[in-house]
Each structure stands twice: as C-alpha cells, then as structure tokens.
Protein backbone atom coordinates (compact mmCIF):
# COMPACT_ATOMS: atom_id res chain seq x y z
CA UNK A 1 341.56 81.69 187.15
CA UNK A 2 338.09 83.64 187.46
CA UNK A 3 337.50 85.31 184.33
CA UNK A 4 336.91 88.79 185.88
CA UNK A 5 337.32 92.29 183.50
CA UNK A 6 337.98 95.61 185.06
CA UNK A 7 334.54 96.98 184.10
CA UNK A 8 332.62 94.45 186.02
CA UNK A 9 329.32 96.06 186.86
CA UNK A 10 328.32 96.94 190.45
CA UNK A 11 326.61 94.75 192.31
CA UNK A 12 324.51 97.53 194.04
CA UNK A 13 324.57 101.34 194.22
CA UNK A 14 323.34 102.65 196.79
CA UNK A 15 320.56 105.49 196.47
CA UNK A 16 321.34 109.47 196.41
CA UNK A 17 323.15 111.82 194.67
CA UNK A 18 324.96 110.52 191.52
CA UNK A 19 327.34 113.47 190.83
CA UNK A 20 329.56 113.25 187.46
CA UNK A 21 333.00 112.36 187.34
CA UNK A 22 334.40 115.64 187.54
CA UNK A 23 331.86 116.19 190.60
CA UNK A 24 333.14 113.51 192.12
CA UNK A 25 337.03 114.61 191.89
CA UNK A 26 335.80 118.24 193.12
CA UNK A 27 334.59 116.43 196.53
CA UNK A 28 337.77 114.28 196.46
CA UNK A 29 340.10 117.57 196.21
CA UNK A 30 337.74 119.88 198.50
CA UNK A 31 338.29 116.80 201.60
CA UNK A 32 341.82 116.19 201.48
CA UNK A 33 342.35 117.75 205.09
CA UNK A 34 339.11 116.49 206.66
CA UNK A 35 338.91 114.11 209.95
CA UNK A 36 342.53 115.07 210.79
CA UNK A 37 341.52 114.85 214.46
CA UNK A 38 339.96 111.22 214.03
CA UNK A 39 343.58 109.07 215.33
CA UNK A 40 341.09 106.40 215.87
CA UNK A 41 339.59 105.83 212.13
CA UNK A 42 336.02 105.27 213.61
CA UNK A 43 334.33 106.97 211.26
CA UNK A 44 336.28 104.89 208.49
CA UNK A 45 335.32 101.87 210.41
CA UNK A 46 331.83 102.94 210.75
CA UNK A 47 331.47 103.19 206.75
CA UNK A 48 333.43 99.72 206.06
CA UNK A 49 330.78 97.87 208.76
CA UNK A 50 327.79 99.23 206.32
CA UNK A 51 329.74 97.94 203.34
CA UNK A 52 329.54 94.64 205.04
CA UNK A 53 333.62 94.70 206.12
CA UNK A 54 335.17 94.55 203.04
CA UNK A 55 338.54 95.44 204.88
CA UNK A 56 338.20 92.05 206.61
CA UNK A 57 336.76 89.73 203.84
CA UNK A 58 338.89 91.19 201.23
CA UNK A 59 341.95 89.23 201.24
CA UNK A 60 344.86 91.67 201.28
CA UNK A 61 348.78 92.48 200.89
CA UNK A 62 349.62 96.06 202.85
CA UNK A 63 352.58 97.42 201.27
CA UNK A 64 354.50 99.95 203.75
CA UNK A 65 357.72 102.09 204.00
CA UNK A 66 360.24 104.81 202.58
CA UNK A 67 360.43 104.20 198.99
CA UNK A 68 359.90 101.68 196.02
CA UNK A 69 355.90 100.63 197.30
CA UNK A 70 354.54 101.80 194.13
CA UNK A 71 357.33 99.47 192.00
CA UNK A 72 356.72 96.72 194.50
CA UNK A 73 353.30 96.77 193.72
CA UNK A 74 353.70 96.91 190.48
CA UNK A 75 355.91 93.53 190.11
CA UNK A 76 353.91 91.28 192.64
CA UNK A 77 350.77 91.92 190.70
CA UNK A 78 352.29 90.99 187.56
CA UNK A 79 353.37 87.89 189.58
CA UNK A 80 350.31 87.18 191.39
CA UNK A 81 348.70 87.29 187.87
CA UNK A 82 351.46 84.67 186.65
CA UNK A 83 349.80 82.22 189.31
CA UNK A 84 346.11 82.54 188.04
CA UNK A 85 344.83 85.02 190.68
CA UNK A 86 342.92 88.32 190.14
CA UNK A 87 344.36 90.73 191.79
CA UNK A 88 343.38 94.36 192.94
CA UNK A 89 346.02 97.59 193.30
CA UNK A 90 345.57 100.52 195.14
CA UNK A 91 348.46 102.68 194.30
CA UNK A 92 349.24 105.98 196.02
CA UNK A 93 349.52 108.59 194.77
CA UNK A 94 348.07 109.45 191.27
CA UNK A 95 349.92 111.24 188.38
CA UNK A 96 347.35 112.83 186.28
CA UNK A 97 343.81 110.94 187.09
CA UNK A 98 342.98 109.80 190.81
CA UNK A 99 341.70 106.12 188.46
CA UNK A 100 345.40 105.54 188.43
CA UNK A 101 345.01 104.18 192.06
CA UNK A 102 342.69 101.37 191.40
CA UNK A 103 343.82 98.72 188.64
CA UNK A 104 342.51 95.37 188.32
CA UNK A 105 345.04 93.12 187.06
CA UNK A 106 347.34 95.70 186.34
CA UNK A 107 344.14 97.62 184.11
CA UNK A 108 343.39 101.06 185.65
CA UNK A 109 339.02 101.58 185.96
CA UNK A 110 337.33 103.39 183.37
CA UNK A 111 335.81 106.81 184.02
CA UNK A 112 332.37 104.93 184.85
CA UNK A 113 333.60 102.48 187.11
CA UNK A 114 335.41 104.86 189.31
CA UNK A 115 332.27 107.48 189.22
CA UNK A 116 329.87 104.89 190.06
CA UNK A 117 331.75 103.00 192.95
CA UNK A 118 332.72 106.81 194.19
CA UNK A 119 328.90 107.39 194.44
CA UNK A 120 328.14 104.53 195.93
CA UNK A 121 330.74 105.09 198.75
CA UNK A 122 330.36 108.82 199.30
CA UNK A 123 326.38 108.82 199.44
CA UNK A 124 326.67 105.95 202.15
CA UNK A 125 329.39 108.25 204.29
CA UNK A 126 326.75 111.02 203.73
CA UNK A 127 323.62 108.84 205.27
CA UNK A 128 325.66 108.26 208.59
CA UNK A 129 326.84 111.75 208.33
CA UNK A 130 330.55 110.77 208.87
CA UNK A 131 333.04 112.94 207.76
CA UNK A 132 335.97 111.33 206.15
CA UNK A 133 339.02 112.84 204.64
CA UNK A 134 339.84 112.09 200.30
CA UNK A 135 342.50 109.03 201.00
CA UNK A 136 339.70 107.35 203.55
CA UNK A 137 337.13 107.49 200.82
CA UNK A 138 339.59 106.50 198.44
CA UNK A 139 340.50 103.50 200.42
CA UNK A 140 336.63 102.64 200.87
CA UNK A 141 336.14 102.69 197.63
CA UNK A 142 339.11 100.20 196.71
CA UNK A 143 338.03 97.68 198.87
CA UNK A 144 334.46 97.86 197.80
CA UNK A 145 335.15 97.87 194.07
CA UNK A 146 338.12 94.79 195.20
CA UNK A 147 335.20 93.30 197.08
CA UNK A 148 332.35 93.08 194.16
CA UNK A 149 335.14 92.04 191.31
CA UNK A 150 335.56 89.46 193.49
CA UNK A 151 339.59 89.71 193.71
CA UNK A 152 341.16 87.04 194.70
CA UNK A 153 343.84 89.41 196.67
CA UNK A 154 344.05 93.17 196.88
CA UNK A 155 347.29 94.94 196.99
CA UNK A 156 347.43 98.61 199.08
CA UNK A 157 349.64 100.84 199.36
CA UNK A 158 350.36 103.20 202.53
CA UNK A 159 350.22 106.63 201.85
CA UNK A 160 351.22 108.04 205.05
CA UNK A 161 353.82 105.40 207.38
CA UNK A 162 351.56 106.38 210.50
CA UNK A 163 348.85 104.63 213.01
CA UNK A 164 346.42 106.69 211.28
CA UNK A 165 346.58 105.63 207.58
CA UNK A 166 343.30 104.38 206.32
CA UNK A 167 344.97 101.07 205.37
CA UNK A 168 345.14 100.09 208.89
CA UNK A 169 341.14 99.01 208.89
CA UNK A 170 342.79 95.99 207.44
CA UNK A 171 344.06 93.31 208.66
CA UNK A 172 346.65 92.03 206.35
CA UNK A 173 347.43 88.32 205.68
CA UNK A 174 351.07 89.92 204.92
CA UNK A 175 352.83 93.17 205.38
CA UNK A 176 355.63 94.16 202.94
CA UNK A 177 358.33 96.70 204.48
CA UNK A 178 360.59 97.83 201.22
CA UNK A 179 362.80 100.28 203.70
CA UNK A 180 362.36 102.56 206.21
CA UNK A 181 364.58 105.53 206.35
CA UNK A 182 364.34 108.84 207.93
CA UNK A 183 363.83 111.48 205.66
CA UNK A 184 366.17 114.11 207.37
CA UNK A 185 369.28 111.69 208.10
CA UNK A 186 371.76 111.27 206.08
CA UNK A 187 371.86 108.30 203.01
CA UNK A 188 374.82 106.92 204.93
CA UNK A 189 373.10 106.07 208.52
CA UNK A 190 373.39 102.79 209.47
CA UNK A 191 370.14 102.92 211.45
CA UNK A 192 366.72 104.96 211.57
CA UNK A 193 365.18 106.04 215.04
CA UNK A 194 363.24 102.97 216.51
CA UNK A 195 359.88 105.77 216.82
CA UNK A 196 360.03 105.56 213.12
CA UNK A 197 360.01 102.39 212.79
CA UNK A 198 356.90 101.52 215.27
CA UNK A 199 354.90 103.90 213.10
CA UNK A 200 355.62 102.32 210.34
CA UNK A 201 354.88 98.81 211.90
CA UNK A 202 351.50 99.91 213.36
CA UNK A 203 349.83 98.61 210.88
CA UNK A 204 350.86 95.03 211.79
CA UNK A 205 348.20 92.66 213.13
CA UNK A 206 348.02 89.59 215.11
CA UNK A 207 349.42 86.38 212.58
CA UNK A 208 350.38 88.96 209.97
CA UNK A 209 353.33 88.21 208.07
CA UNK A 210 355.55 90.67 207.82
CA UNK A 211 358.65 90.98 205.52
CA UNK A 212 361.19 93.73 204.86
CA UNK A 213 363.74 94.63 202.21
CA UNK A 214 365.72 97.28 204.45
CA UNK A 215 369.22 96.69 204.45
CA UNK A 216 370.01 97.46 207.91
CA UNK A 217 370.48 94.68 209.72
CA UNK A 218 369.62 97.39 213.20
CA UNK A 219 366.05 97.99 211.46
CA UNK A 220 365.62 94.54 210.68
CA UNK A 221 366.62 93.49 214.11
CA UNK A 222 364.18 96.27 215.57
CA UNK A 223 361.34 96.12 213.31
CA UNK A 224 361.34 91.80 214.40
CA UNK A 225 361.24 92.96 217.60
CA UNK A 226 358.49 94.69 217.34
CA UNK A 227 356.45 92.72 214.94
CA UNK A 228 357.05 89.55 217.95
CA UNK A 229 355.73 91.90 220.15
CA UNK A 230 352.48 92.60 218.32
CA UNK A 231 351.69 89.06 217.91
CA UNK A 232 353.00 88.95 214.07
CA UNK A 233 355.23 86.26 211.92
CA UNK A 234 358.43 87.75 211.24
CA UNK A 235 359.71 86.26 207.63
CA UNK A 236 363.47 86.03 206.70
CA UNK A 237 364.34 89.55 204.98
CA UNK A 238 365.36 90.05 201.24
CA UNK A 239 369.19 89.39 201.07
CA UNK A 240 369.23 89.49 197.10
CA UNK A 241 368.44 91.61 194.53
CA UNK A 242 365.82 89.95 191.35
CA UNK A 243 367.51 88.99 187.90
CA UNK A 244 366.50 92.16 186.19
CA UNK A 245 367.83 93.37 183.21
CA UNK A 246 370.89 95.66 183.41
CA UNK A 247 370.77 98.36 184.89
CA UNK A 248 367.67 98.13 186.71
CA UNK A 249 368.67 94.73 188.71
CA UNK A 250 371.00 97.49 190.79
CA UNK A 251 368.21 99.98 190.95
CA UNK A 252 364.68 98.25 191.12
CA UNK A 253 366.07 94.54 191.86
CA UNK A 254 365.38 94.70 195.61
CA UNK A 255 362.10 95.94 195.05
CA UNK A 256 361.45 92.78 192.63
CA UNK A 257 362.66 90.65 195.10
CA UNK A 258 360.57 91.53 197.75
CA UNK A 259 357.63 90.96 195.07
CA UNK A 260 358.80 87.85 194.43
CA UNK A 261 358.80 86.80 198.47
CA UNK A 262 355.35 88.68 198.88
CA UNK A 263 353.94 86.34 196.17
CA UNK A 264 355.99 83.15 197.31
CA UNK A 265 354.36 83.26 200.55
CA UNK A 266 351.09 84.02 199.38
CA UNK A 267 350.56 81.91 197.19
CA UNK A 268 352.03 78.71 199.45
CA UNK A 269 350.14 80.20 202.78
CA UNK A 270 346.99 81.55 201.49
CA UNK A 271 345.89 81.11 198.37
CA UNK A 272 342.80 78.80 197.65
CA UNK A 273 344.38 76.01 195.37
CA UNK A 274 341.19 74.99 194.46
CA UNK A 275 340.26 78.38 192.66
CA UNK A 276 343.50 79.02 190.58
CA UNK A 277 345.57 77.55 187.61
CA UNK A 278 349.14 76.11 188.83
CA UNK A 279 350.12 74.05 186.09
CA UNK A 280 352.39 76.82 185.30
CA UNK A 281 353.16 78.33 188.74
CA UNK A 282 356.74 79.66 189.08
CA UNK A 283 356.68 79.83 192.79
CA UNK A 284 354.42 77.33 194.29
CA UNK A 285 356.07 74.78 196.32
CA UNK A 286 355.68 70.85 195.18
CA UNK A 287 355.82 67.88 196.97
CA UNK A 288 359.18 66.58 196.78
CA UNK A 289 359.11 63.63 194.67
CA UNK A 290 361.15 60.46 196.31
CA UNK A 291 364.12 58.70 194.07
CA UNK A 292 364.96 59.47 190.56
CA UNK A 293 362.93 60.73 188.07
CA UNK A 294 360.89 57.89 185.68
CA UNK A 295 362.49 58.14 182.07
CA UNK A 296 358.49 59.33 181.21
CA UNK A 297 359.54 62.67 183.88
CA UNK A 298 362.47 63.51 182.39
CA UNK A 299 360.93 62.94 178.90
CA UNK A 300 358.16 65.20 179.44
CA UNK A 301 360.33 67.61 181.32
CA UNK A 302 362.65 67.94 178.33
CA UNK A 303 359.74 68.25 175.96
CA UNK A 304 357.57 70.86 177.79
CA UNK A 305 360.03 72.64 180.35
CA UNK A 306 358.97 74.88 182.96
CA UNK A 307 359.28 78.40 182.96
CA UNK A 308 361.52 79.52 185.76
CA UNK A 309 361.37 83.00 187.65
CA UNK A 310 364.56 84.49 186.25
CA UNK A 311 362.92 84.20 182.96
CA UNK A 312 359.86 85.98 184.19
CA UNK A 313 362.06 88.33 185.11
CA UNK A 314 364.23 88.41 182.04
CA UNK A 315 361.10 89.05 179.78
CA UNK A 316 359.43 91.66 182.37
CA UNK A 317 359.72 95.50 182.36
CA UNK A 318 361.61 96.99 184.61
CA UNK A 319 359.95 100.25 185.45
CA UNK A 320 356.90 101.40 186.36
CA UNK A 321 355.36 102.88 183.57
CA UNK A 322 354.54 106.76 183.90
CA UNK A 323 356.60 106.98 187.11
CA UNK A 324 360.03 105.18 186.79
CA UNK A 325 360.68 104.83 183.19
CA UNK A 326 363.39 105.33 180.64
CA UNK A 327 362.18 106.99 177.54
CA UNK A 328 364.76 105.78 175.11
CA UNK A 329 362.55 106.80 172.16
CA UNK A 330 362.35 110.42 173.11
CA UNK A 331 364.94 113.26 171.61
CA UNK A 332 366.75 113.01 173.93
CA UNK A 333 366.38 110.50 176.44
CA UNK A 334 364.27 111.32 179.26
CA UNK A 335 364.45 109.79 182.94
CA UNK A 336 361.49 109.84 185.25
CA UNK A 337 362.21 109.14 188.87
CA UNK A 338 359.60 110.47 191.37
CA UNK A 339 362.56 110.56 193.96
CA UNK A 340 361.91 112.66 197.33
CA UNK A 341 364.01 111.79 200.14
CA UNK A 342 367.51 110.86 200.02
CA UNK A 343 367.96 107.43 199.86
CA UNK A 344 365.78 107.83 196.94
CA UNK A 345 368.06 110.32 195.04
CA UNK A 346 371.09 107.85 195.83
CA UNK A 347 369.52 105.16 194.26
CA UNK A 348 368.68 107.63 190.81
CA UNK A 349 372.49 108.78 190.85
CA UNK A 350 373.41 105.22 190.98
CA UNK A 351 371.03 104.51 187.99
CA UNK A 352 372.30 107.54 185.69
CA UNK A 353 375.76 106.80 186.53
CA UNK A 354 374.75 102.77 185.21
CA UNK A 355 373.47 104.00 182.14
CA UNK A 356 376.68 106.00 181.45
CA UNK A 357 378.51 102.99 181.83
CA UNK A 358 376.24 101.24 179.24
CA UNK A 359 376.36 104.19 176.77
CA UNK A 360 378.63 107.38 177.24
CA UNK A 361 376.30 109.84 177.55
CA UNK A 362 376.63 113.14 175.56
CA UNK A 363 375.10 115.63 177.69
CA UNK A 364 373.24 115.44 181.15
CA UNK A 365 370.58 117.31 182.59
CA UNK A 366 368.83 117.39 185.76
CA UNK A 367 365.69 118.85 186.01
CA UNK A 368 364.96 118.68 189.86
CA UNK A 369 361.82 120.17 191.54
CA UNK A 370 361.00 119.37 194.65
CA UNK A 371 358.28 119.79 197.77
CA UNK A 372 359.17 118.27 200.26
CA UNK A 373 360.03 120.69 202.88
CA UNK A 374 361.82 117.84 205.12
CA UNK A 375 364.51 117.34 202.83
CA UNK A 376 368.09 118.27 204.16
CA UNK A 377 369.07 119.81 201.24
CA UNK A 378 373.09 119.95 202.32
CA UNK A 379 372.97 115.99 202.12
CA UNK A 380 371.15 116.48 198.44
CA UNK A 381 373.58 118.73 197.24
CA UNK A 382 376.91 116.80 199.25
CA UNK A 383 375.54 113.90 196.95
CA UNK A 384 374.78 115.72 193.83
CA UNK A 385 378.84 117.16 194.54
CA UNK A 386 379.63 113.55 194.47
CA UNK A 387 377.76 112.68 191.61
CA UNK A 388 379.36 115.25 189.51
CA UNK A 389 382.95 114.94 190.30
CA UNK A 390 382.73 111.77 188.18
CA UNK A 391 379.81 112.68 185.65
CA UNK A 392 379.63 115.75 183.80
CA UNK A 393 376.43 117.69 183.36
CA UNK A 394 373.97 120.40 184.92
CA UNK A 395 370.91 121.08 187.42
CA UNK A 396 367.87 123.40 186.54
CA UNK A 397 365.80 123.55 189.59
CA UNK A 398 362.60 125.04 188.82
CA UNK A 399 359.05 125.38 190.66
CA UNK A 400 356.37 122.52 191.30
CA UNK A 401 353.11 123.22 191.26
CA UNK A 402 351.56 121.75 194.52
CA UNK A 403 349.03 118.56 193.80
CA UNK A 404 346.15 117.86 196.12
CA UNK A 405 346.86 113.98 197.09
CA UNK A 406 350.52 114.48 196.55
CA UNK A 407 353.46 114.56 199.36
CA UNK A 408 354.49 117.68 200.29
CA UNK A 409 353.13 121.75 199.39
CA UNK A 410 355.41 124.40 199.02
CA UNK A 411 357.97 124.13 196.64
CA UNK A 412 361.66 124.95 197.22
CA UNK A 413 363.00 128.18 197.50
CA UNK A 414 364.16 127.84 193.55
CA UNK A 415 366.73 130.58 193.78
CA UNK A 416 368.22 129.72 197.24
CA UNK A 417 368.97 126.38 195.69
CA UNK A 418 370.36 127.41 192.95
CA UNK A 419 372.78 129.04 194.67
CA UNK A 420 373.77 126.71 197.39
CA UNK A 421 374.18 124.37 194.98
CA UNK A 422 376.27 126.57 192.65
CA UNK A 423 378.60 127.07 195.67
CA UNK A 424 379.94 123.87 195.27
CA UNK A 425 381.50 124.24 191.70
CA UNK A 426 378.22 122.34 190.42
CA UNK A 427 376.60 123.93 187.00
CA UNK A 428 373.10 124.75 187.87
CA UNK A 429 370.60 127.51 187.19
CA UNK A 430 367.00 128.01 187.79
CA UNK A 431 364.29 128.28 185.94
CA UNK A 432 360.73 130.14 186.42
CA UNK A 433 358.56 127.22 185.04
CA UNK A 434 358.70 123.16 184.40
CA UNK A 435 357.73 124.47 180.37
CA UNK A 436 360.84 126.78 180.74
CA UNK A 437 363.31 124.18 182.45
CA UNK A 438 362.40 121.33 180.51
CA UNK A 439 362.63 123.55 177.18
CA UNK A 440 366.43 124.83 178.46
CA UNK A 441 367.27 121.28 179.31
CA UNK A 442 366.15 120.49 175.99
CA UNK A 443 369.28 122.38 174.41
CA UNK A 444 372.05 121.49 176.58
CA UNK A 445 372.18 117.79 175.77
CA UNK A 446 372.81 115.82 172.54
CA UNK A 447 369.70 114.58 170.59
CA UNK A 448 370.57 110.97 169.60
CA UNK A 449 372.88 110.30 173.20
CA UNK A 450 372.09 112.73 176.06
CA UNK A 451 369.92 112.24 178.58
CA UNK A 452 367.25 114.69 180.76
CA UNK A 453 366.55 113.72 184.24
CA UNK A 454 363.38 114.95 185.55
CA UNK A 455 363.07 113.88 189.40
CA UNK A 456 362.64 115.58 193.00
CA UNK A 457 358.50 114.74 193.50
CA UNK A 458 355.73 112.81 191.78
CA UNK A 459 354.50 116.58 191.22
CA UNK A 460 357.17 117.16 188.72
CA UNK A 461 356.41 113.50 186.98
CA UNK A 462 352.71 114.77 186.90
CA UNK A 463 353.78 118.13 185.22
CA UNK A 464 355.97 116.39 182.35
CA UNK A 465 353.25 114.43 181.12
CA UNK A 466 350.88 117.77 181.50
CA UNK A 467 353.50 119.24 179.35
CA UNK A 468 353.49 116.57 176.89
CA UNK A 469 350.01 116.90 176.50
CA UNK A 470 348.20 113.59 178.38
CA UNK A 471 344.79 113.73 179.79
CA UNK A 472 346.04 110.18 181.20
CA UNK A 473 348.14 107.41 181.49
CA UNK A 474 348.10 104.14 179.86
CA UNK A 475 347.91 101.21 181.60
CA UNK A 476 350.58 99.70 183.51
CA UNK A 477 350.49 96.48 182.35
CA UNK A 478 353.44 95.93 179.42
C-alpha cells in the first residue's frame, strides 16, 4: 500500500491568477449554468488533453443511477482501502463545503489543497479560453488532484444520468448502476422507460464492466441489452442484500452489496498485485489448493484466522455520515435522509417503520422540504397515507432554500402541500422556515424516545447542519 496523505503537495501549478478560497467558490457558484449548449464535452476534453489525460490514465469506477451512489461510494472505498489501495472519491453533491466532493481515502482535502488544485485547473481553462460549466471544472479538478496523489483507483459519481455528464470523458474499467427509476412513476412500476435507461448507460464504454443493483428484472434485461450493444461486459446483478447491522441491512444493504461486487471485480480484474498488500484481502480470489489441508494449514488457520466480509460488515457503519445518519445521541433522535424521488422516500418509510419495531417510538416527526419540481406529489402523499395508517405521527413541510450545485430550485408550494396532504386525514402543518419547523418538531416528540425525520432534498440536510451551527463536516471515514 503506497503511503499517500490527503495533503500531498502538487506536483505543478500552473502560472496565473491564484484567487483565495472563497474566490475560488465565487467562480464555482457564478458558472453553474455555463456550456449548457456543449452536448459534445469538447471543451472538457480540450482541458483534460493539456492535463496530460488524466480521465484516461486515472484508473476509475463510474458510479451511475437513481439513488444510493453517494452510500455506494462510500462502502467500496472503505473496501477498496481494506485491500491496500488508495483510493480517490468524487462525491456529488456537497452539503456545506464543495471539499466534501474530493476525499482521499475516505479524508475530505484541506482548504489549501482544494484552492490550489482549483487554480491550477481554472487558470489552464482560462489560457485556452474554454468555457466550462462548475461540475466540469469540478470533475477536472478530481482527476488531476486523483492523478498527482497517485491513486491507485478513483471513484466518481454522476451528477446528472445524461450523455452530457462530465464523467463521461472517462472511460471506466467498471460502471456501477445502483437503480434506475423514473422520477415521476409510481414506487410500484415494474419497469422504467427504456429512453431512461440508455441515458443512463451512455456513459458505458467499449470492455467496461458494468453492474447493476436494480431490482427489475425488465431493466436488468434492457440495460444488458444495451450495454452488449455498446461493446461492454455485462456482470451478474446484485441478488442479495450485505450483512449489515439491523436495520440498515433492509435499507442500505443493496447498496453495500453492490460495493462489495464493485470491489470484488476490481480487485481480481484490475488491480496491480504487485503494488498492494493482500495478506489480508477479504475478496481476492486464491488459487484453489488441491486435496486436504496439511495439519501445518489448518494449524495456522486456527491460530491466525482470516477476517471474513460479513465481519467487515458487522464492524462497519452503516450510514453515510452527514447525509444518511441516525443521530441517536441527539434530544430527540434525529434522521437524515437526503430522499428526493419516490423510490427514495419508500425506502426511508421502510427504515422509520424498522426502527419502530426495534424501539416503540414516542413521538414522530417529519420534517419534509423538498425541490424537486418532478416529484408526483399524489404518489408522495398515497405513500405517506400508507405510512401513517400503521405509524402515528406528523408532517411539517417547510421551505428550502435553493443550493447552487444541488438538484432541483424552487421549493414546493409549502401551503398547497400542506393541504393536500391534510386531505387525507394525515396531521401536517407548515412552517415558514427550516429554524421554525425544526424548533416545532422539536416539541411534538418525546426527548429520550421520539424521533425527527428531516428528509425531501440534500438542501434540507445542508440547512440542519447550518442550523446546528457547522462551517463543515467531518470526515467520512468512522
């Protein structure tokens, strides 16, 4: 294993304007809608050639789909890590600092580092006067900062499921699908349109592998189709769910799964053997040994046994911290879940419901804001009607304040949903402010056993912690 730190100097920088860091996020949040036009990502292309192609020598993992890339990330970095390799993240999106999207090893850059690599990239896109919207000079500057820490793999995440993502530059040694559903059909469809699903796919590349966790066996049979038709491997899909502790094997265990297949077949297809520590690999494949074991084997076996995966996953955390975690120590509870799009709020129902099975909850609040204008809000509020015909408790919706980098703009119509959702029998009542609906959830739910859920966008994660007073978010790496 290379003994690389996250504050690794840069090799080079190149010369020009070295603007501060909060210069630097003022040009990031000024370009978000730049090079809209550009379907073709040559400008993109253009600055990675100068950079010497770091999207092609960079080893990487693409991680694409509807929900749970940010949690599959997560978990097949902390794997990749158990196998010796360093390993580069670029998550999408932030929560309170745009350095949340580049981590190496699971350690999110310092201040410096991200200033100094975000000089480096934008002066060069200045020289060639290319124009380049915030997530292409985001990406750049991942796989430069990937490429001079010397990463033995780098790990990026889509931000928009489209032929036009900046991730697409790369090409992938293998492409991880968690699921693909359409955001406007209901959480029951047993299929998604087959448009969708080349969009999401158009980021695969000749002798890509490509593996999905969807549970439609439609999708799966479309999105091999399709991936056989662009030249790529098609892998067997994820048919279990990862040993995680309860609850979160029913909510996050697919997602761990797929992790643990990403890594599998990295590590046995790709991965230079020579460079990396596997004494204590929990997924590489051995040679099969012929006959029974020599007394010494067993001996030695019984003396120093190997750790297994479902201990790995038995000692690892199940959440995402800062995005989907359980805060058992706060009074009360409190539940992040960055859920958007239905199939996300299914799975969260699921999840609250499991954790009033494991402790009878005494008082339950929902604290829902959400952006995303796509959103059928019927389905939401058919399932929230579900929800609460077996568990008691209430929904404040209240405002979200929109978040440059973020999915989705204008928030909800608060009071219109309020309504329509107090139609159905459900309590609910809206609020003017995050401050004044987390403060009123606050008082409806018991101390020591009730639980507030704050979910609908990653807006409304990012304006919890802003309420609780952090500049930024420790590092994901528990």
């Amino acid at each position: 294993m290379k003994n690389v730190t996250s504050q690794k100097p840069l090799a080079s920088k190149t010369a020009g304007k070295q603007r501060s860091y909060s210069e630097v996020i003022d040009y990031l949040e000024a370009r978000w809608s730049e090079n809209q036009a550009d379907t073709t990502l040559s400008a993109l292309k253009q600055l990675d050639k100068a950079f010497g192609s770091p999207s092609q020598k960079v080893p990487t993992i693409v991680l694409a789909g509807t929900n749970g890339k940010s949690l599959t990330s997560h978990f097949t970095t902390r794997l990749l890590r158990e196998e010796g390799l360093t390993v580069g993240t670029f998550y999408t999106p932030h929560v309170l600092t745009y350095n949340e999207r580049f981590a190496l090893n699971n350690e999110t850059i310092s201040n410096k580092t991200f200033t100094d690599v975000a000089n480096e990239v934008i002066n060069a896109a200045e020289d060639l006067t290319l124009s380049l919207n915030s997530f292409e000079l985001l990406t750049m500057m991942a796989l430069v900062h990937f490429k001079q820490s010397e990463v033995d793999v780098a790990i990026l995440e889509v931000n928009e499921n489209s032929p036009t993502d900046a991730t697409n530059i790369c090409s992938a040694k293998i492409i991880a699908i968690t699921r693909i559903v359409d955001p406007q059909a209901s959480p029951d469809a047993k299929s998604t349109d087959a448009g969708l699903i080349q969009e999401v796919l158009s980021i695969v590349k000749p002798g890509s592998i490509v593996i999905s966790a969807d549970q439609s066996k439609l999708n799966l049979q479309t999105m091999q189709d399709i991936v056989t038709e662009k030249g790529g491997e098609w892998a067997m899909p994820i048919r279990k769910l990862a040993p995680l502790s309860y609850p979160f094997e029913q909510l996050h265990g697919r997602c761990a799964a797929l992790a643990e297949r990403i890594t599998s077949v990295y590590i046995n297809s790709f991965a230079n053997r020579d460079a990396v520590l596997v004494t204590n690999s929990l997924l590489t494949k051995k040679k099969g040994q012929r006959g029974r074991p020599t007394l010494e084997i067993k001996r030695q076996t019984e003396l120093n046994p190997k750790r297994t995966i479902e201990q790995f996953w038995k000692e690892t955390l199940s959440t995402l911290p800062g995005r989907f975690q359980l805060l058992e120590k706060e009074k009360p509870t409190v539940l992040l879940d960055p859920a958007s799009n239905l199939d996300a709020f299914k799975n969260l129902l699921l999840g609250i419901r499991l954790l009033h099975y494991k402790r009878p909850l005494k008082g339950l609040t929902v604290v829902l804001g959400c952006n995303n204008q796509e959103l059928d809000t019927h389905e939401l509020i058919k399932l929230l009607r579900y929800f609460f015909k077996k568990t008691s408790g209430q929904v404040i919706v209240c405002p979200v304040e929109p978040m440059l980098g973020h999915k989705g703009h204008q928030s909800w119509n608060v009071e219109k949903i309020t309504n329509d959702i107090k139609s159905l029998k459900i309590k609910a009542k809206a609020a003017t402010s995050f401050a004044d609906a987390f403060e009123a959830a606050q008082k409806t739910v018991d101390e020591r056993h009730g639980v507030i859920v704050i979910t609908g966008s990653t807006s409304i994660i990012s304006e919890y912690w802003k309420h609780k007073g952090m500049k930024k978010l420790s590092t994901p790496n528990a």
